[in-house]
Each structure stands twice: as structure tokens, then as C-alpha cells.
N, C-alpha and C. Protein backbone atom coordinates (compact mmCIF):
# COMPACT_ATOMS: atom_id res chain seq x y z
N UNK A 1 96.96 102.07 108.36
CA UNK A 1 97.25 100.94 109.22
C UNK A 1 98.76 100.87 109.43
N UNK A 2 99.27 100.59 110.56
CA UNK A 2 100.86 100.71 110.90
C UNK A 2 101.32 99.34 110.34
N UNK A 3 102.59 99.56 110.06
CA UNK A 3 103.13 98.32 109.60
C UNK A 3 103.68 97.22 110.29
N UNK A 4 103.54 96.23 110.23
CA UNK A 4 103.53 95.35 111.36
C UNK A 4 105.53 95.31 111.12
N UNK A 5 106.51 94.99 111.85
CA UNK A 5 107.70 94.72 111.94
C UNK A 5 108.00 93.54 111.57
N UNK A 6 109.23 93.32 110.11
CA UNK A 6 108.85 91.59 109.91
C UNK A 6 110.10 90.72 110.77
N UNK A 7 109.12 89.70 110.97
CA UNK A 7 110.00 88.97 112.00
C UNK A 7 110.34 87.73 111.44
N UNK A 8 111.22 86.75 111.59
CA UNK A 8 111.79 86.03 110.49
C UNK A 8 111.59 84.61 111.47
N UNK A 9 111.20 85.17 112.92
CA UNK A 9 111.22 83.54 113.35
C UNK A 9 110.04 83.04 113.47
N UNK A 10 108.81 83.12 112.80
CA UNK A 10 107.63 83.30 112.89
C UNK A 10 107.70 82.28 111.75
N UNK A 11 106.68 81.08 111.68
CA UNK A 11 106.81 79.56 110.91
C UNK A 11 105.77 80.47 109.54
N UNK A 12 106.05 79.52 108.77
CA UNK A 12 105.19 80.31 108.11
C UNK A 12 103.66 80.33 107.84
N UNK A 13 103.27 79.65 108.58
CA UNK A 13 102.02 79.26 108.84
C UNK A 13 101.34 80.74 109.83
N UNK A 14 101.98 80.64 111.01
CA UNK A 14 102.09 82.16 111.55
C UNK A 14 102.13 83.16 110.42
N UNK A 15 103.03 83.30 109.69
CA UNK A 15 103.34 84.74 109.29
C UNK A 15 102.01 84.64 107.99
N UNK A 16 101.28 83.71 107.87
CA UNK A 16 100.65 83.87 106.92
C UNK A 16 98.86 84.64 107.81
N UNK A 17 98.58 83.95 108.58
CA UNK A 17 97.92 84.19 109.48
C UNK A 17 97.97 85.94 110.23
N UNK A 18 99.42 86.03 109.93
CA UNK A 18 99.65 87.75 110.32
C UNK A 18 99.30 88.40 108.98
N UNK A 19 99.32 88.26 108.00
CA UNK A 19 99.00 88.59 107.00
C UNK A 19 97.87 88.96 106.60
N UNK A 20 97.29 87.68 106.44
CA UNK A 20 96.00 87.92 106.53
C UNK A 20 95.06 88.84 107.47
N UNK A 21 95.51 88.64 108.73
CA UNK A 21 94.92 89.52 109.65
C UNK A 21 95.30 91.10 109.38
N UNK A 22 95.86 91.66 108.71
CA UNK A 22 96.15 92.96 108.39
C UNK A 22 95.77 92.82 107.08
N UNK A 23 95.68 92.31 106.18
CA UNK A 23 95.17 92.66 104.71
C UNK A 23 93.51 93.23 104.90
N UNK A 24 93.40 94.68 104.23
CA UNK A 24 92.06 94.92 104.39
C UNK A 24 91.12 94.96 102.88
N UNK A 25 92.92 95.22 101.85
CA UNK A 25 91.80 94.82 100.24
C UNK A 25 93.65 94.16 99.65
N UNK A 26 93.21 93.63 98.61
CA UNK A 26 94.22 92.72 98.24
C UNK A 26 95.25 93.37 97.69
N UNK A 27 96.42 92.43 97.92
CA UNK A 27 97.93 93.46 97.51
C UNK A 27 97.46 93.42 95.91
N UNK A 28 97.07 92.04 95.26
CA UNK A 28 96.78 92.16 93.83
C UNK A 28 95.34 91.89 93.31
N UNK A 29 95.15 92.13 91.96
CA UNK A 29 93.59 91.83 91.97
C UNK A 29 93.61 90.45 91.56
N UNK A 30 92.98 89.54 91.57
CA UNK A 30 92.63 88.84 91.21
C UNK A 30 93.15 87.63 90.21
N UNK A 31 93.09 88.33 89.03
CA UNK A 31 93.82 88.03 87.92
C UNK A 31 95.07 87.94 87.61
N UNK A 32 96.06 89.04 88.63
CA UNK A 32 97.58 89.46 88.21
C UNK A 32 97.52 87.65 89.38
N UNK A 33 97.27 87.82 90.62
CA UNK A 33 97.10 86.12 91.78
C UNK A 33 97.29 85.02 91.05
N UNK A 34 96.24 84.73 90.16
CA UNK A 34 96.09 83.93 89.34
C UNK A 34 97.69 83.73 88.23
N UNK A 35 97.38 84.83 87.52
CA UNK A 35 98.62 84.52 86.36
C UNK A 35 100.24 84.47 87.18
N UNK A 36 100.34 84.91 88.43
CA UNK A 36 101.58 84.35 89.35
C UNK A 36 102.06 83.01 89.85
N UNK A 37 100.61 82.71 90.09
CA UNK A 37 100.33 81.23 90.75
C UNK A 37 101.09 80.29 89.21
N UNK A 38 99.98 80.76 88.72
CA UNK A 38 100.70 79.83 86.96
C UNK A 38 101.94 79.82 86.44
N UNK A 39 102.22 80.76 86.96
CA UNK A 39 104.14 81.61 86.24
C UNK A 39 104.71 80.73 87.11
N UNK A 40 104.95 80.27 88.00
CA UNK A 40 105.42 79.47 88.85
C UNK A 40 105.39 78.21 88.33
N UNK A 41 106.62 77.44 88.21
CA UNK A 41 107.08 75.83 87.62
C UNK A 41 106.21 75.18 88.62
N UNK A 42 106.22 73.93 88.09
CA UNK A 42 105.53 72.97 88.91
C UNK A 42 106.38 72.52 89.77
N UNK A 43 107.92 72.58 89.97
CA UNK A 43 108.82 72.22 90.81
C UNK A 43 108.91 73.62 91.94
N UNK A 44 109.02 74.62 91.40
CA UNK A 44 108.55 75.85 91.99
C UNK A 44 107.65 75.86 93.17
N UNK A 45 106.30 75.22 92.48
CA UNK A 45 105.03 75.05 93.46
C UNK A 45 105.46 73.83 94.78
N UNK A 46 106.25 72.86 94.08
CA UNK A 46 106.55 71.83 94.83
C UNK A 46 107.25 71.98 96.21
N UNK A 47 107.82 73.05 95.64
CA UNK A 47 109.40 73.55 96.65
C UNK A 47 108.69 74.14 97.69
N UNK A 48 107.85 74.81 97.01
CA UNK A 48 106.98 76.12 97.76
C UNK A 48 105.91 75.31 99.13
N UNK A 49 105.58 74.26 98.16
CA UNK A 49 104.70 73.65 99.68
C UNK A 49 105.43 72.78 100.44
N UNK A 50 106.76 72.82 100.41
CA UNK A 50 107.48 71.70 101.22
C UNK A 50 107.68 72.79 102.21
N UNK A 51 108.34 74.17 101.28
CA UNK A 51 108.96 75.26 102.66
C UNK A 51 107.64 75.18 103.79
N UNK A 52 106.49 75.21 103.04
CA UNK A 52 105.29 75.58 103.81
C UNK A 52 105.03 75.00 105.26
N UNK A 53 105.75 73.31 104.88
CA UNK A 53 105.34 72.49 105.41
C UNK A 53 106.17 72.73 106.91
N UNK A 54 107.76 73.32 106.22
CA UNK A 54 108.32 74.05 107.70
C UNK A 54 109.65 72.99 107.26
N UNK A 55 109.84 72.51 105.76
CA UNK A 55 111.01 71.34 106.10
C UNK A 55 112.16 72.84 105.60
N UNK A 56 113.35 72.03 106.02
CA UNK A 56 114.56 72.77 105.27
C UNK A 56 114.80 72.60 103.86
N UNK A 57 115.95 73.50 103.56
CA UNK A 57 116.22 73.22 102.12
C UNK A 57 116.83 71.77 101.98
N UNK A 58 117.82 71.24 102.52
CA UNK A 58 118.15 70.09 102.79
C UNK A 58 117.25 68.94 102.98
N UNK A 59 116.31 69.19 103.25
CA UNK A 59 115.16 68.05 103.32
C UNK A 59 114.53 67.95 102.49
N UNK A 60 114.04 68.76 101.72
CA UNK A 60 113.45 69.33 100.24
C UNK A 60 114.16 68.67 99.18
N UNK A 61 115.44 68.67 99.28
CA UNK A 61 116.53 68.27 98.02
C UNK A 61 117.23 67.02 98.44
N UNK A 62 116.36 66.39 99.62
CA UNK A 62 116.54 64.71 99.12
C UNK A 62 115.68 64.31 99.26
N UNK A 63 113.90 65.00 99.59
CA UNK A 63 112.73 64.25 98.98
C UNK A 63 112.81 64.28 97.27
N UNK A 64 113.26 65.14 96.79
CA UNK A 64 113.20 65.79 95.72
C UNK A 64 114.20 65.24 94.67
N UNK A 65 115.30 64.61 95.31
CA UNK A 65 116.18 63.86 94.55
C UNK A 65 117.24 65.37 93.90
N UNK A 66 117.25 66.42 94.46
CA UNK A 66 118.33 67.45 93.86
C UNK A 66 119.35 67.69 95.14
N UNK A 67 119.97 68.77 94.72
CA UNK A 67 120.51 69.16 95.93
C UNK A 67 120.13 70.48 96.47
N UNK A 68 120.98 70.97 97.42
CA UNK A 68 120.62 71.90 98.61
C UNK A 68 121.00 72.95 97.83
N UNK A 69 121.05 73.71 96.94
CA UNK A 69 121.83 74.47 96.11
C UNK A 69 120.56 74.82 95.14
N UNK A 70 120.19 73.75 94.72
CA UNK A 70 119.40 73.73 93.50
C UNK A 70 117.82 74.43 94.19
N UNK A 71 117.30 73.28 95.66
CA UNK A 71 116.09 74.21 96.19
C UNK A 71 116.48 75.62 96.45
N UNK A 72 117.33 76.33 96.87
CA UNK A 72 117.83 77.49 97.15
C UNK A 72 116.90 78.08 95.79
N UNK A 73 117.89 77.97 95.15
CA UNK A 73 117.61 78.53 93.72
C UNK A 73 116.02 78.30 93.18
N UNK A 74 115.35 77.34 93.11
CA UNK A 74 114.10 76.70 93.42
C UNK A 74 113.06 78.14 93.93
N UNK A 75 113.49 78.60 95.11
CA UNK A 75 113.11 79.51 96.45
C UNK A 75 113.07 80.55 95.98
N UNK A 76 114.74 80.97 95.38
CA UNK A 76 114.73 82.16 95.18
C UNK A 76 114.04 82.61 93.64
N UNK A 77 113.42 81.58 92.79
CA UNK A 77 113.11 82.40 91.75
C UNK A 77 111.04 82.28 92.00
N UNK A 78 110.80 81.19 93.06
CA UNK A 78 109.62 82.00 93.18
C UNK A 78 109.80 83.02 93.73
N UNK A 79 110.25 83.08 95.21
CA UNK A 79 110.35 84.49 95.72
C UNK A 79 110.32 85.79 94.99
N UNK A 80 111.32 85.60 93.62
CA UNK A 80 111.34 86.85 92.59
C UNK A 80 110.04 86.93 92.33
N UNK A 81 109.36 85.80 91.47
CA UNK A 81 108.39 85.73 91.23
C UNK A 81 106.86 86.50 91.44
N UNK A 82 107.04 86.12 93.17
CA UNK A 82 105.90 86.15 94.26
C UNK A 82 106.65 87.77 94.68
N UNK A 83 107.19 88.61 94.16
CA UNK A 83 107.48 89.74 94.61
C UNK A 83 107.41 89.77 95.89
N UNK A 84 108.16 88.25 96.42
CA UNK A 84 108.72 88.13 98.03
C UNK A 84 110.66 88.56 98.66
N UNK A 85 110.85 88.87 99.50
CA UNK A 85 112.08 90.06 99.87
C UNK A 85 112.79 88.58 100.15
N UNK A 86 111.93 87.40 100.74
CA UNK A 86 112.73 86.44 101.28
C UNK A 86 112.06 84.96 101.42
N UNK A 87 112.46 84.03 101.81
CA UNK A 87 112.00 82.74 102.03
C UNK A 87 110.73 82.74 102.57
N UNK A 88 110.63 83.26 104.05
CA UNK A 88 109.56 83.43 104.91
C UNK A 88 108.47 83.92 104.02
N UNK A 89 108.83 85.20 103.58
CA UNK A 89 107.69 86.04 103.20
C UNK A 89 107.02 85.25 101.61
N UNK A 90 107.93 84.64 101.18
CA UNK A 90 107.55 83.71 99.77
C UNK A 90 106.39 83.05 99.73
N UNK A 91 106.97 82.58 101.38
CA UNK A 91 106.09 81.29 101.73
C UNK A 91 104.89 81.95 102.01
N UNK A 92 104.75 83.08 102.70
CA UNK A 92 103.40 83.57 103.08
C UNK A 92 102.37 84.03 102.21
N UNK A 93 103.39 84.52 100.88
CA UNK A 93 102.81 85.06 99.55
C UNK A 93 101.97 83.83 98.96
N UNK A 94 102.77 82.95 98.94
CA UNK A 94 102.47 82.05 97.99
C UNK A 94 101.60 80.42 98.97
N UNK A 95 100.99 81.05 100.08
CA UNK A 95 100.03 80.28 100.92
C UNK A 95 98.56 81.22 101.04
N UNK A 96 98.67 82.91 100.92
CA UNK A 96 97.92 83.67 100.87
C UNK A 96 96.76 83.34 99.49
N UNK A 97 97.78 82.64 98.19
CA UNK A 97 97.32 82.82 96.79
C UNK A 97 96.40 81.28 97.04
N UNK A 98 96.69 80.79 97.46
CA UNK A 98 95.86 78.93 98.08
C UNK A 98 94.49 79.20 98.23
N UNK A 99 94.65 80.22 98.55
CA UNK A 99 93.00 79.96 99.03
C UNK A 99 92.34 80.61 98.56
């Protein structure tokens, strides 16, 4: 299957939806999904469904009572996490594991 080109202006609701539509067996099995989802803080998860929601980091870190610095950081250690390259793709990783 060709690789789709990643595009960064694509919400992530889209890019999850592209995802899905090209996944034909799962990047992980089952279990490794599971124990990722868990490895992830509960502020982690929090952060993760705000990006989802399409807010900024700045919007995130004054529902959240932190700052714009701190969700960054927030982002970037699920992203490590979610063996995501970037924000977008975090978000898509970690909306793929939802369901």
C-alpha cells in the first residue's frame, strides 16, 4: 500500500479518519494499545483530548490552570510515548487507541 504524504493541516479528526482508512492490520497488537493507553498520565490523557478537541496549547493551559510551556511538554511526552513524530500525528495515535 503507498504511503499516504503527511500533511499537517489536516484537524485531527481528519487525520484520524485517514488513518484509519489505510490501516489494513494494526500498527500494535492489542495488548502493547492497551499498556500505552495506561503509560500515559491522566493529565497526559487530558491534554490529549483537549488537542483532539482542535483547542491550542494556550487554551489547554488556562482550562487547565498551567501554562503554555508546561502543555507543550504535556504533548510532547505523550507523543514520545504514542511513538508519534508530532502533535498532529499524537493526536491521531492516541484517538485511533479510543475505540
Amino acid at each position: 500500500m503507498p504511503r499516504t504524504r503527511y500533511v499537517s493541516d489536516l484537524t485531527a479528526t481528519q487525520s484520524h479518519a485517514l488513518l484509519a482508512a489505510q490501516v489494513v492490520t494494526l500498527p500494535h497488537d492489542l495488548a502493547q494499545s492497551t499498556t500505552t493507553v495506561v503509560s500515559l498520565t491522566e493529565r497526559e490523557r487530558e491534554v490529549m483530548r483537549l488537542c483532539a478537541q482542535g483547542r491550542s496549547s494556550r487554551e489547554i493551559g488556562e482550562l487547565l490552570g498551567v501554562g503554555e510551556s508546561s502543555v507543550k511538554t504535556y504533548v510532547m511526552r505523550a507523543a514520545k510515548k504514542l511513538g508519534a513524530r508530532n502533535r498532529t500525528q499524537a493526536v491521531a495515535e492516541w484517538l485511533m487507541l479510543q475505540d
